[in-house]
C-alpha atoms as a PDB file:
ATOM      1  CA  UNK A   1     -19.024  17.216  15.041  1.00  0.00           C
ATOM      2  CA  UNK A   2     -18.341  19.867  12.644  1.00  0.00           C
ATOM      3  CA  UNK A   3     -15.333  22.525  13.112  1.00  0.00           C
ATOM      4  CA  UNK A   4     -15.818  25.969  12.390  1.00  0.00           C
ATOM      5  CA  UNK A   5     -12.600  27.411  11.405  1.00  0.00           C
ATOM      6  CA  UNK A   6     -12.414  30.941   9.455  1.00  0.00           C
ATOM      7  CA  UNK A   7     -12.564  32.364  15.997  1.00  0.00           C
ATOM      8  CA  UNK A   8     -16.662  35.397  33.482  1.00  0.00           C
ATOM      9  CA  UNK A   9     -13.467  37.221  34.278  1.00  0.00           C
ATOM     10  CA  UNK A  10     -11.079  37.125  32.373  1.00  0.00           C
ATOM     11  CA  UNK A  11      -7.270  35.038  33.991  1.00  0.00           C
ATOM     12  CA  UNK A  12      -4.231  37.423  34.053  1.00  0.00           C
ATOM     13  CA  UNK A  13      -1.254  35.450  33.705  1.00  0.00           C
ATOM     14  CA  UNK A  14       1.590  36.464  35.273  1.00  0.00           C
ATOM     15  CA  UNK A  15       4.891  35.493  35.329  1.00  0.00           C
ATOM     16  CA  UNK A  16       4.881  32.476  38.133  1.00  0.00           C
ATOM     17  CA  UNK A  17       2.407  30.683  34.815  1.00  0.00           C
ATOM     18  CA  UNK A  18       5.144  28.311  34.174  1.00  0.00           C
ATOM     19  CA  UNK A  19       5.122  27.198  38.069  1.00  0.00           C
ATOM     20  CA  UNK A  20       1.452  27.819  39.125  1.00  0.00           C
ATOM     21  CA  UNK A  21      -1.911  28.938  37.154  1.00  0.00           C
ATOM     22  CA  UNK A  22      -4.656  30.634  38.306  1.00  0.00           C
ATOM     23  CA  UNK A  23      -7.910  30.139  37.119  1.00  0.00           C
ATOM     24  CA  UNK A  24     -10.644  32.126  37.247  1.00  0.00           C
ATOM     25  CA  UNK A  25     -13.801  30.326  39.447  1.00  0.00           C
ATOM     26  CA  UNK A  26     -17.471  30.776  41.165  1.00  0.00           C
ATOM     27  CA  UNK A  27     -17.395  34.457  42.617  1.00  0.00           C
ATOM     28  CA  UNK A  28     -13.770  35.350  42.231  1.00  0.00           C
ATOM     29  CA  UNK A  29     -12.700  31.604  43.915  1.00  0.00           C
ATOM     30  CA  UNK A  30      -9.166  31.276  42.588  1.00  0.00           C
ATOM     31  CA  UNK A  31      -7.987  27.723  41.969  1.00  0.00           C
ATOM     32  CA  UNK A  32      -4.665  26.318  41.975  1.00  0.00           C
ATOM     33  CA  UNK A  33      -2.949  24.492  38.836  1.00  0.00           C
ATOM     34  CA  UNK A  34       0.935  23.336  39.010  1.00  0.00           C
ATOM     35  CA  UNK A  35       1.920  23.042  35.988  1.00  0.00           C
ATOM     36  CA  UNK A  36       5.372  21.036  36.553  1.00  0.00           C
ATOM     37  CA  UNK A  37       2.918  17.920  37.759  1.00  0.00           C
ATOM     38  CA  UNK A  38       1.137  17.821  34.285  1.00  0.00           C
ATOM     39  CA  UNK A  39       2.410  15.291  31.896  1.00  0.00           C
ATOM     40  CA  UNK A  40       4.305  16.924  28.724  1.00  0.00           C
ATOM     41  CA  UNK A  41       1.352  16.603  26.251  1.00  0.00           C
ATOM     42  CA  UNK A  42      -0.239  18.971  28.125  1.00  0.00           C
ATOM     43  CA  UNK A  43       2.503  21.370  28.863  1.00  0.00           C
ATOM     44  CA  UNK A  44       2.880  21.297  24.953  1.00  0.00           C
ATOM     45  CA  UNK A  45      -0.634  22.076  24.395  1.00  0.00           C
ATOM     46  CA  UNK A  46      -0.976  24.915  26.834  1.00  0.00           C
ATOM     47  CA  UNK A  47       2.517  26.363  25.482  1.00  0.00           C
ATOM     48  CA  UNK A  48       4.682  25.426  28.479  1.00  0.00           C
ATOM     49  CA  UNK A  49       6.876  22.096  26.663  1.00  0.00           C
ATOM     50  CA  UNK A  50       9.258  22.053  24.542  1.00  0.00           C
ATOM     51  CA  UNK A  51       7.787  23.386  21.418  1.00  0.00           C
ATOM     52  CA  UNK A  52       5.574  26.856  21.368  1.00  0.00           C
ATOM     53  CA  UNK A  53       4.600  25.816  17.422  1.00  0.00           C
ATOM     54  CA  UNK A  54       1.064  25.356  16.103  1.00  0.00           C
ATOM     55  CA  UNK A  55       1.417  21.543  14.737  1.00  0.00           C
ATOM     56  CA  UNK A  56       2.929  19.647  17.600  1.00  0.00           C
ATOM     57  CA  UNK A  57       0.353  21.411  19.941  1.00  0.00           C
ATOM     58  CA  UNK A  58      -2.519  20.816  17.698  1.00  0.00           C
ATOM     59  CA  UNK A  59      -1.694  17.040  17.198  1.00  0.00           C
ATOM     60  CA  UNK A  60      -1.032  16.623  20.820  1.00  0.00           C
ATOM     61  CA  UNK A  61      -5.260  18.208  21.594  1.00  0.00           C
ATOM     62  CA  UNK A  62      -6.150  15.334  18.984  1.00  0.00           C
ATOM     63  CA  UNK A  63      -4.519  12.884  20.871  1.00  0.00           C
ATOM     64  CA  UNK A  64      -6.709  13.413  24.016  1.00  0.00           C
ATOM     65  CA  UNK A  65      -8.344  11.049  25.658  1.00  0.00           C
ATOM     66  CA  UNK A  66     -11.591  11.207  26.671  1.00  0.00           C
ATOM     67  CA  UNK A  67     -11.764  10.958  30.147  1.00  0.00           C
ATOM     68  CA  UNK A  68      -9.327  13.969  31.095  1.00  0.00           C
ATOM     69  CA  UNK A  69      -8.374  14.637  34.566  1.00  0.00           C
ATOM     70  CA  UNK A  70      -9.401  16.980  36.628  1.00  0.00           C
ATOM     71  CA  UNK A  71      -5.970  18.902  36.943  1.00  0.00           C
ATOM     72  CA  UNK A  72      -5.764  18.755  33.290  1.00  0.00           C
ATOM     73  CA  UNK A  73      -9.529  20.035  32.739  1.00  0.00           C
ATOM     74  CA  UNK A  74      -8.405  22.848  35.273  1.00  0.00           C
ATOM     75  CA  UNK A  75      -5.309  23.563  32.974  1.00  0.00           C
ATOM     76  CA  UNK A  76      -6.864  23.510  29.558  1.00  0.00           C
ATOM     77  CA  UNK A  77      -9.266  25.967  31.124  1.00  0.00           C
ATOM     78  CA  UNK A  78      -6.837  28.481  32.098  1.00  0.00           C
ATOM     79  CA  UNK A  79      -4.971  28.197  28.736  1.00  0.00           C
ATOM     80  CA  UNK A  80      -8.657  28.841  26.730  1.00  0.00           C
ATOM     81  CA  UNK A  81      -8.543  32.145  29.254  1.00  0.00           C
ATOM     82  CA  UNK A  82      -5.258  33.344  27.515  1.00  0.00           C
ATOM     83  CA  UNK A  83      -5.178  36.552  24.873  1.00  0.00           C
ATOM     84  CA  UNK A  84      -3.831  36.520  21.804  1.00  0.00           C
ATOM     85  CA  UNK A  85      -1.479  39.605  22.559  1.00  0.00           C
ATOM     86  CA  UNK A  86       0.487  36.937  25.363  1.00  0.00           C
ATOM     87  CA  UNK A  87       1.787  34.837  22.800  1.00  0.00           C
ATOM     88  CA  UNK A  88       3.898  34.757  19.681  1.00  0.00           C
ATOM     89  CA  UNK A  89       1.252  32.312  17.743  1.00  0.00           C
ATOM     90  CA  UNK A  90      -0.498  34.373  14.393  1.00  0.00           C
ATOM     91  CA  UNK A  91      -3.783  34.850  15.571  1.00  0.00           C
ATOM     92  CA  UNK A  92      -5.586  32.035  13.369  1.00  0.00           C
ATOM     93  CA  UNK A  93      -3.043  29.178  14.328  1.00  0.00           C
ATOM     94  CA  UNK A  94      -3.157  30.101  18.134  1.00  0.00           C
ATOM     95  CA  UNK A  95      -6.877  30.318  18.283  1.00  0.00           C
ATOM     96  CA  UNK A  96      -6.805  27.137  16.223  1.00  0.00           C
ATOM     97  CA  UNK A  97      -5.552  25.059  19.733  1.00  0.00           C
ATOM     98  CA  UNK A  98      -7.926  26.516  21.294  1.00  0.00           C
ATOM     99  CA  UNK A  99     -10.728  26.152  18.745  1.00  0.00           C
ATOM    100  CA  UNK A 100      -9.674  22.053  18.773  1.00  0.00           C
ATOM    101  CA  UNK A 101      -9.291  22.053  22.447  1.00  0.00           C
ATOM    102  CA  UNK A 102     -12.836  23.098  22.992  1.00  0.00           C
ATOM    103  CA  UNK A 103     -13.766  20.220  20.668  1.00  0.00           C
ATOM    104  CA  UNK A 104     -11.670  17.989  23.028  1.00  0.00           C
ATOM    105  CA  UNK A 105     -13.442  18.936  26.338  1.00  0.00           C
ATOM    106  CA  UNK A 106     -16.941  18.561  24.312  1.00  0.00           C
ATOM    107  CA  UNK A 107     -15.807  14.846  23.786  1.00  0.00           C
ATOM    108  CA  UNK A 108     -15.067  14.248  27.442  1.00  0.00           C
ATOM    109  CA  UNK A 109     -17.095  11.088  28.420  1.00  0.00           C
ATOM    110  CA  UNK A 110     -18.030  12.856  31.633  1.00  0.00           C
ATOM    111  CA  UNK A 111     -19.507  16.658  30.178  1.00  0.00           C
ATOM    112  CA  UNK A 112     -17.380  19.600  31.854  1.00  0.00           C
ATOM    113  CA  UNK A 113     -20.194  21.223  33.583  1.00  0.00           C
ATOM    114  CA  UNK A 114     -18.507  24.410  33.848  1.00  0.00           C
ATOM    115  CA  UNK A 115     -17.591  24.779  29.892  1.00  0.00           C
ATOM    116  CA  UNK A 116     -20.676  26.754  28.790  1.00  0.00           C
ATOM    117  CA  UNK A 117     -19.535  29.070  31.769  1.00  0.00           C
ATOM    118  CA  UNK A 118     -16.119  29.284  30.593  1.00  0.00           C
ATOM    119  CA  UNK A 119     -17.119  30.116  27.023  1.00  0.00           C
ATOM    120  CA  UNK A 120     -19.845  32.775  27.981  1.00  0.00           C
ATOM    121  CA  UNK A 121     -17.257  34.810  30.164  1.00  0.00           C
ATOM    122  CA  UNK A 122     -14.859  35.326  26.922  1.00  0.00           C
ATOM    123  CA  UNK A 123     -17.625  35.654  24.764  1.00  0.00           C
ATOM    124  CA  UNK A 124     -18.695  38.716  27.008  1.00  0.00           C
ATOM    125  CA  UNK A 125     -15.149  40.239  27.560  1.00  0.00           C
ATOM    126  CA  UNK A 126     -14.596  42.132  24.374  1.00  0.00           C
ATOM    127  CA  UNK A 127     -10.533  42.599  25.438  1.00  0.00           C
ATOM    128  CA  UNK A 128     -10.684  39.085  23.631  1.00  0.00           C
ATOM    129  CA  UNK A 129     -10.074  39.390  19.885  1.00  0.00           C
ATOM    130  CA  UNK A 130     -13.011  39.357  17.534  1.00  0.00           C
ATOM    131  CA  UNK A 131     -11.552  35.351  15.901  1.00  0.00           C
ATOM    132  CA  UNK A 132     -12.189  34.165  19.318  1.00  0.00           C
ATOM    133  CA  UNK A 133     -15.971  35.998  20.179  1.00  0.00           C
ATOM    134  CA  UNK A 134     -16.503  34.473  16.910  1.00  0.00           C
ATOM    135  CA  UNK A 135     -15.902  30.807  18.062  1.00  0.00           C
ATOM    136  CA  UNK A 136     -17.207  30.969  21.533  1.00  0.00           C
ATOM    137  CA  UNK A 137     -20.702  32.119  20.082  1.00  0.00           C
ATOM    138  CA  UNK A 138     -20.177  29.079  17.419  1.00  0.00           C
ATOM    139  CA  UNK A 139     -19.590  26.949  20.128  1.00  0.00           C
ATOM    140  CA  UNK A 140     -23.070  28.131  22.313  1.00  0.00           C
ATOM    141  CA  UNK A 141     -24.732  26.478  19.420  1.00  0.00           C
ATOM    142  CA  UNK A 142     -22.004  23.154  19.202  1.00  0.00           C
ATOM    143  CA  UNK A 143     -22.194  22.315  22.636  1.00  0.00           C
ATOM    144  CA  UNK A 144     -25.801  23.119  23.579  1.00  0.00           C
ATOM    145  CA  UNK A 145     -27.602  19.549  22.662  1.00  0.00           C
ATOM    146  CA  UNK A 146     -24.542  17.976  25.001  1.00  0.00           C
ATOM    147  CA  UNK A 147     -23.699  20.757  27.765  1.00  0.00           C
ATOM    148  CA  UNK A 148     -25.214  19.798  31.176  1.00  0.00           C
ATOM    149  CA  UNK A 149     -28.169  21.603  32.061  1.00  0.00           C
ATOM    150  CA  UNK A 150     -27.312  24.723  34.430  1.00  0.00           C
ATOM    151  CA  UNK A 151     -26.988  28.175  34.922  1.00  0.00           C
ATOM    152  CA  UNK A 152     -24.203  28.253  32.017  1.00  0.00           C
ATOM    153  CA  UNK A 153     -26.554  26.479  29.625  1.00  0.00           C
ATOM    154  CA  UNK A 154     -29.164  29.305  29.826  1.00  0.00           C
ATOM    155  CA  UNK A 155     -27.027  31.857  29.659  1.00  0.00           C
ATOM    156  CA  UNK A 156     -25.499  30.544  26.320  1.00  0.00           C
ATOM    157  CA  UNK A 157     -28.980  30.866  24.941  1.00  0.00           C
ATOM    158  CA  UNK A 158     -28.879  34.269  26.139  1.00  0.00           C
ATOM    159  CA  UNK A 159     -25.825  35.101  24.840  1.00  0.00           C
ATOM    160  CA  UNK A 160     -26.962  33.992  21.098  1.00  0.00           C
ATOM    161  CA  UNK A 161     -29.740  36.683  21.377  1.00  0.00           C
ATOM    162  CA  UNK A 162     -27.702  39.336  22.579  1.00  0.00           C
ATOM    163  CA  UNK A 163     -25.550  38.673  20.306  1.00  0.00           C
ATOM    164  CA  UNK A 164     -27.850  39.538  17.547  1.00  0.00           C
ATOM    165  CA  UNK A 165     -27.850  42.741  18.080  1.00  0.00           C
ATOM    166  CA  UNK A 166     -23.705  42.989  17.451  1.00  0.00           C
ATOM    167  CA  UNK A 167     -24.239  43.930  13.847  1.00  0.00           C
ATOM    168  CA  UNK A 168     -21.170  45.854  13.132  1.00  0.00           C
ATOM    169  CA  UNK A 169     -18.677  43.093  13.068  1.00  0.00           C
ATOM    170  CA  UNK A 170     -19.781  38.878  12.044  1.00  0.00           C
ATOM    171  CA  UNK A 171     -21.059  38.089  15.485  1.00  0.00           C
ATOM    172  CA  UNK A 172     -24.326  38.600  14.710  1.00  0.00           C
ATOM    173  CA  UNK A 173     -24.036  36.802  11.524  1.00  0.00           C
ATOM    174  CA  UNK A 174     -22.408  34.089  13.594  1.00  0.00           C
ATOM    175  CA  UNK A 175     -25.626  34.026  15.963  1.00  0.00           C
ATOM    176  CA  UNK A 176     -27.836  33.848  13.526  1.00  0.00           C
ATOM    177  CA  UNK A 177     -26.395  30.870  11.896  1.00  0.00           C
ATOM    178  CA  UNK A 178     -26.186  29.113  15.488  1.00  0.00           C
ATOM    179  CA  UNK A 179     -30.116  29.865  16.018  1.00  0.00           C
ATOM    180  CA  UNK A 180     -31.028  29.279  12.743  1.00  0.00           C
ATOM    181  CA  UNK A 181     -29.281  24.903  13.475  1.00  0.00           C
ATOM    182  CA  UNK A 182     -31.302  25.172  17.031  1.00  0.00           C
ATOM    183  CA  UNK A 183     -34.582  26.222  15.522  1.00  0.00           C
ATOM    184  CA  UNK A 184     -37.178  24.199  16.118  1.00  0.00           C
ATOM    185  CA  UNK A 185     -35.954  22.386  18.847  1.00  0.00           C
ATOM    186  CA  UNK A 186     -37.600  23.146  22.564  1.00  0.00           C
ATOM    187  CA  UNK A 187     -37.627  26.895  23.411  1.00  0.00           C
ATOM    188  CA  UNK A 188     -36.470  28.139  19.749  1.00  0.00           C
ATOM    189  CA  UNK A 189     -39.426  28.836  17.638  1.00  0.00           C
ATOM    190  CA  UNK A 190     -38.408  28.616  14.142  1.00  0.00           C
ATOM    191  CA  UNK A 191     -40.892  31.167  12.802  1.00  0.00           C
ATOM    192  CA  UNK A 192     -39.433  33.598  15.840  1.00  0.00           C
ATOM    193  CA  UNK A 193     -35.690  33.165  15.295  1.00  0.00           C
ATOM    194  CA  UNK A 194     -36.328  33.626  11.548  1.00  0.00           C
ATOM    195  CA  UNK A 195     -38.095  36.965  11.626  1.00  0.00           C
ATOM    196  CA  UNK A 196     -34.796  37.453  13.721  1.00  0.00           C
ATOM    197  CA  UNK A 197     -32.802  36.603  11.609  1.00  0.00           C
ATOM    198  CA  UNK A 198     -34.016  38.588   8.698  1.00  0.00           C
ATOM    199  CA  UNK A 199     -34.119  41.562  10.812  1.00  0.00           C
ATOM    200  CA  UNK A 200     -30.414  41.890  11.460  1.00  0.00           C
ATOM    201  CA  UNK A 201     -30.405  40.927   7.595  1.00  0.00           C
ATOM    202  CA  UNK A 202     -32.195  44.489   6.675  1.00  0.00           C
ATOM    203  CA  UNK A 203     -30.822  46.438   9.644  1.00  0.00           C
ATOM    204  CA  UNK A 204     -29.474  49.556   8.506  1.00  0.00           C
ATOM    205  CA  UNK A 205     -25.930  48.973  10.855  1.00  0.00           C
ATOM    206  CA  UNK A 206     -25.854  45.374  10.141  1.00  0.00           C
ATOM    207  CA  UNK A 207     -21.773  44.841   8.430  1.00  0.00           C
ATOM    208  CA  UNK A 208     -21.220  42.812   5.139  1.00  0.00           C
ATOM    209  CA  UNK A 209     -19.235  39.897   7.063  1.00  0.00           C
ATOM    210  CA  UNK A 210     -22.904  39.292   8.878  1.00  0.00           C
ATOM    211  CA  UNK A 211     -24.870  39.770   6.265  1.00  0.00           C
ATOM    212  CA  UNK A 212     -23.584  36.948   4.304  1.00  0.00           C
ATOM    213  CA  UNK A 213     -24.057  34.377   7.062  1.00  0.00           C
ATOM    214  CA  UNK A 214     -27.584  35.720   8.161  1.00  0.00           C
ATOM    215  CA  UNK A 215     -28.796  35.035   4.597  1.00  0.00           C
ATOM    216  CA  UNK A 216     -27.821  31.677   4.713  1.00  0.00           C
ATOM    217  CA  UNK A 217     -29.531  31.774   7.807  1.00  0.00           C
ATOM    218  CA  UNK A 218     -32.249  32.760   6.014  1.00  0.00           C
ATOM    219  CA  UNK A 219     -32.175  30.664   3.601  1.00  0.00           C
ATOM    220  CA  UNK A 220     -31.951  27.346   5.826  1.00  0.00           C
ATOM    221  CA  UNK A 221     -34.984  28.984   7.561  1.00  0.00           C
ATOM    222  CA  UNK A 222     -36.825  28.983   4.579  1.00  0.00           C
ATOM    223  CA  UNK A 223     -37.452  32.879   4.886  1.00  0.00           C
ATOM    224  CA  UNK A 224     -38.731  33.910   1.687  1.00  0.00           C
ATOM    225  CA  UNK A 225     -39.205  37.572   2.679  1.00  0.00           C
ATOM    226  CA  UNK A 226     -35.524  37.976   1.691  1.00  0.00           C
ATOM    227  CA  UNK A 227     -35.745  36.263  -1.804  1.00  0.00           C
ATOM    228  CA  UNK A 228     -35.880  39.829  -3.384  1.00  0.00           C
ATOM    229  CA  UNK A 229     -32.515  41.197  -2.006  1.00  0.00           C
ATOM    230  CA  UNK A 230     -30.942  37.910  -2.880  1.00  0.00           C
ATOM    231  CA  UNK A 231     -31.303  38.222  -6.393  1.00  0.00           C
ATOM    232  CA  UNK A 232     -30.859  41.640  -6.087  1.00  0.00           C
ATOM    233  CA  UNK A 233     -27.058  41.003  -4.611  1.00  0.00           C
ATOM    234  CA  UNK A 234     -26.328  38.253  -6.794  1.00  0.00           C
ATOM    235  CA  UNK A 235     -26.836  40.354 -10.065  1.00  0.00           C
ATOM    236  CA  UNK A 236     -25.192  43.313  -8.238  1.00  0.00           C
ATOM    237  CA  UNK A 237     -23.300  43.059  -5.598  1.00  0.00           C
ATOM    238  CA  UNK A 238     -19.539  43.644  -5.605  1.00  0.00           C
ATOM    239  CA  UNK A 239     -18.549  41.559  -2.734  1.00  0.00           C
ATOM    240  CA  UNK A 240     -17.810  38.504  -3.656  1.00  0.00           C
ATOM    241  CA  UNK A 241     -18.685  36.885  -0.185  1.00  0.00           C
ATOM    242  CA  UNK A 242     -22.057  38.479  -0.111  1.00  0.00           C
ATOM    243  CA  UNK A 243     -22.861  37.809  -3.574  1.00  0.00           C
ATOM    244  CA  UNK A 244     -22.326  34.015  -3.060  1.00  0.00           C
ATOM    245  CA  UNK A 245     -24.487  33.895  -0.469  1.00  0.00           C
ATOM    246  CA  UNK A 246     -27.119  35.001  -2.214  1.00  0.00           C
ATOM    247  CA  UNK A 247     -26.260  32.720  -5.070  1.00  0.00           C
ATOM    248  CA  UNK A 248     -26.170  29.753  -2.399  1.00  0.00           C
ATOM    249  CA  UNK A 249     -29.658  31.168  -1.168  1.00  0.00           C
ATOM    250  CA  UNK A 250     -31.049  31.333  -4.825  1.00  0.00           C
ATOM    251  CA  UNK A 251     -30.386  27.146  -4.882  1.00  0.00           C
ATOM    252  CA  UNK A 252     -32.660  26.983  -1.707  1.00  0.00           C
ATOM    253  CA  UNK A 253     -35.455  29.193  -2.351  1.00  0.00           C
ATOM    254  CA  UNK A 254     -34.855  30.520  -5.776  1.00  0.00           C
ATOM    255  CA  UNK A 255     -37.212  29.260  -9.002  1.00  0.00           C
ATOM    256  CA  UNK A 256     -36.583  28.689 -12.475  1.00  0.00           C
ATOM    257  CA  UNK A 257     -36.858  32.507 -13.118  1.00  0.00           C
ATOM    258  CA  UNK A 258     -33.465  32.555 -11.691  1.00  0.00           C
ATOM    259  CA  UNK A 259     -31.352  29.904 -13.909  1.00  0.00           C
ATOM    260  CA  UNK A 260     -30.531  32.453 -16.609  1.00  0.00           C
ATOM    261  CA  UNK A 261     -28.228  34.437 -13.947  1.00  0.00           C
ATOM    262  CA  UNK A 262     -27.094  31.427 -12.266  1.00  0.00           C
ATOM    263  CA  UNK A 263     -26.214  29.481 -15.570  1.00  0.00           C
ATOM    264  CA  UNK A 264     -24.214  32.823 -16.656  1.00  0.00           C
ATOM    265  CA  UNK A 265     -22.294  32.775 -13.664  1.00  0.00           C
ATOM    266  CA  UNK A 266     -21.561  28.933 -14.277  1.00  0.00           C
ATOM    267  CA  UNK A 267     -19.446  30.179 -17.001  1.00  0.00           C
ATOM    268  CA  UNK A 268     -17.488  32.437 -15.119  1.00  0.00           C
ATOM    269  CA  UNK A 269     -13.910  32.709 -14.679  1.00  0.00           C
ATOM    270  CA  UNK A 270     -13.919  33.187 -11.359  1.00  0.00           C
ATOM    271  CA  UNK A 271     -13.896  29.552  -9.663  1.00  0.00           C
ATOM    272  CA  UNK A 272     -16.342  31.170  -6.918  1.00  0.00           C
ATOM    273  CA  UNK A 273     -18.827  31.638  -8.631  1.00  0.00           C
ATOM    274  CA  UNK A 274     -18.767  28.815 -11.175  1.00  0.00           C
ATOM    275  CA  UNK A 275     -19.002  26.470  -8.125  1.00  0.00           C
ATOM    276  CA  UNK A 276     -21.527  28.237  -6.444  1.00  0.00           C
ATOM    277  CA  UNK A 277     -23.712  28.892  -9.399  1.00  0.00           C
ATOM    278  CA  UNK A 278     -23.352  25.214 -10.628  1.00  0.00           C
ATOM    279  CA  UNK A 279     -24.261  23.957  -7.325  1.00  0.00           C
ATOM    280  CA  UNK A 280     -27.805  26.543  -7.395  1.00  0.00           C
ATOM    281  CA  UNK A 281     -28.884  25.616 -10.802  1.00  0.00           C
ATOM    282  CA  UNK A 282     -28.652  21.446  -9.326  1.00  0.00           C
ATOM    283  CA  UNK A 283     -31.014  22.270  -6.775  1.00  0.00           C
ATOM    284  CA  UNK A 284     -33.323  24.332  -8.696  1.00  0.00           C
ATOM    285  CA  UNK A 285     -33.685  21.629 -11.144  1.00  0.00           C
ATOM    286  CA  UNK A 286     -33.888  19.337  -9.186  1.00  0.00           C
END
C-alpha cells in the first residue's frame, strides 16, 4: 500500500494523559484508556515511554502486529486525536507516526470499523494543521476499498467532494488525486469526477500547490480539455512544481508536436526537469 508522505470532536488532553486518556466516542460517549497497563511499545509510540524521538517511535508502529487489541486500538486512536502544537516533534516527523500508524490500523486483520470516523472528524476540524487535513483526505481514498461499510464510509466519500471546493490551500488538489484512483469504480463516474477535476483546475481561487496535483489528476483521467494550459505552463511557468506537472501530463496526453520542448528541457541543468522531460519524451515515443 503506497505512503503518501510530503500530512468528530476533537480529544483535549489534559494533564492526567500519562495516567488516563480520553477518547472522543458516539455522541460525546467518553471512553476510558490507562495508559500504565499498555505494554512499552505502545507507550513509545503514543509519546508516553522512554523516548519522545521520531525513529524509535516510528520503528516501534512498524513492528505492529496485526491483530491489535482493543485497549491498544483505543490508545492509538486518542494519540491520532493529538495537535501538533502539544508536542515538541517538527511537524513532518510527528505527523509521520501518525501517517504510519494509520497504515498500521489499515493492516489490522480485523478492519477498525470506526477508522473512517476517526479520520473524517480531523479532516473536518480545521484547528488541525494543514500536513495532517492533507493525509486524512489521502487516506479517504487509501482505506476506502478495505474500510467496513458504514456511516463513516459514506461520509469519507463526502468528505472528498467537499473537499474540492478547498482550493486555496492543496486539499483540493489532494481530493482530486484521491477521486481521480476511485474513478470508475461503483458510485464514481469517471467522466463526472473528471469534469471535476478540471474545474478546480481552471477555478479562478484554485492555489498553485493544487493545481499541480489536479493536473495530474487530469492527466490520469485522460482529460484532454486541459492539454492547452499544460503546454502552456510547461513553456512558461515559473514554478517549478507546476511546470513539472505539466511536463509529466505532456508524457500522458501530449503528441509528437511536443518533443521539441520536452527534448530541450532534457538538456537542462536543473535535475527536475531533465528527469521529468526524459521520462515524457519515453512515453510519447513510445
Amino acid at each position: 500500500m503506497k505512503r503518501y508522505m510530503l500530512p468528530v470532536l476533537a480529544v483535549v488532553l489534559t494533564a492526567g494523559w500519562s495516567a488516563v486518556a480520553a477518547e472522543g466516542g458516539k455522541d460525546g460517549e467518553v471512553k476510558q484508556v490507562v495508559v500504565s497497563s499498555l505494554p512499552e511499545n505502545v507507550k513509545l509510540i503514543i509519546g508516553e515511554g522512554k523516548s519522545t524521538l521520531y525513529v524509535p517511535r516510528v520503528k516501534a508502529v512498524h513492528e505492529l502486529g496485526d491483530d491489535l487489541p482493543a485497549d491498544q486500538l483505543k490508545a492509538f486512536n486518542n494519540f491520532l486525536y493529538k495537535k501538533i502544537e502539544t508536542q515538541e516533534l517538527p511537524e513532518l516527523e510527528f505527523n509521520g507516526i501518525k501517517n504510519e500508524l494509520v497504515f498500521a490500523l489499515m493492516k489490522q486483520k480485523t478492519k477498525p470499523a470506526d477508522l473512517a470516523g476517526h479520520l473524517v472528524a480531523m479532516y473536518k476540524d480545521k484547528s488541525y494543521d494543514l500536513v495532517w487535513r492533507d493525509y486524512c483526505v489521502q487516506f479517504f481514498g487509501k482505506w476506502y476499498d478495505e474500510a467496513p461499510d458504514n456511516e463513516g464510509k459514506k461520509e469519507m466519500v463526502k468528505c472528498l467532494y467537499e473537499a474540492m471546493s478547498e482550493r486555496d490551500n492543496r486539499i483540493a488538489g489532494i481530493a482530486g488525486s484521491m477521486l481521480s484512483h476511485l474513478a470508475g469504480r461503483p458510485g464514481f463516474d469517471r467522466l463526472t469526477i473528471s469534469d471535476l477535476v478540471y474545474g478546480a483546475l481552471t477555478a479562478a481561487d484554485c492555489a498553485k500547490e493544487s493545481k499541480v496535483s489536479l493536473l495530474q489528476a487530469c492527466a490520469q483521467l485522460k482529460n484532454y480539455k486541459a492539454l492547452p494550459l499544460a503546454r502552456e505552463w510547461a513553456a512558461n511557468e515559473k514554478d517549478m512544481m507546476l511546470r513539472v506537472s505539466a511536463i509529466g501530463y505532456l508524457g500522458l496526453l501530449g503528441d509528437s508536436s511536443d518533443l521539441p520542448l520536452l527534448e530541450k528541457y532534457s538538456r537542462s541543468s536543473d535535475i527536475r526537469l531533465q528527469l521529468s522531460a526524459a521520462a515524457a519524451i519515453k512515453k510519447i515515443k513510445k
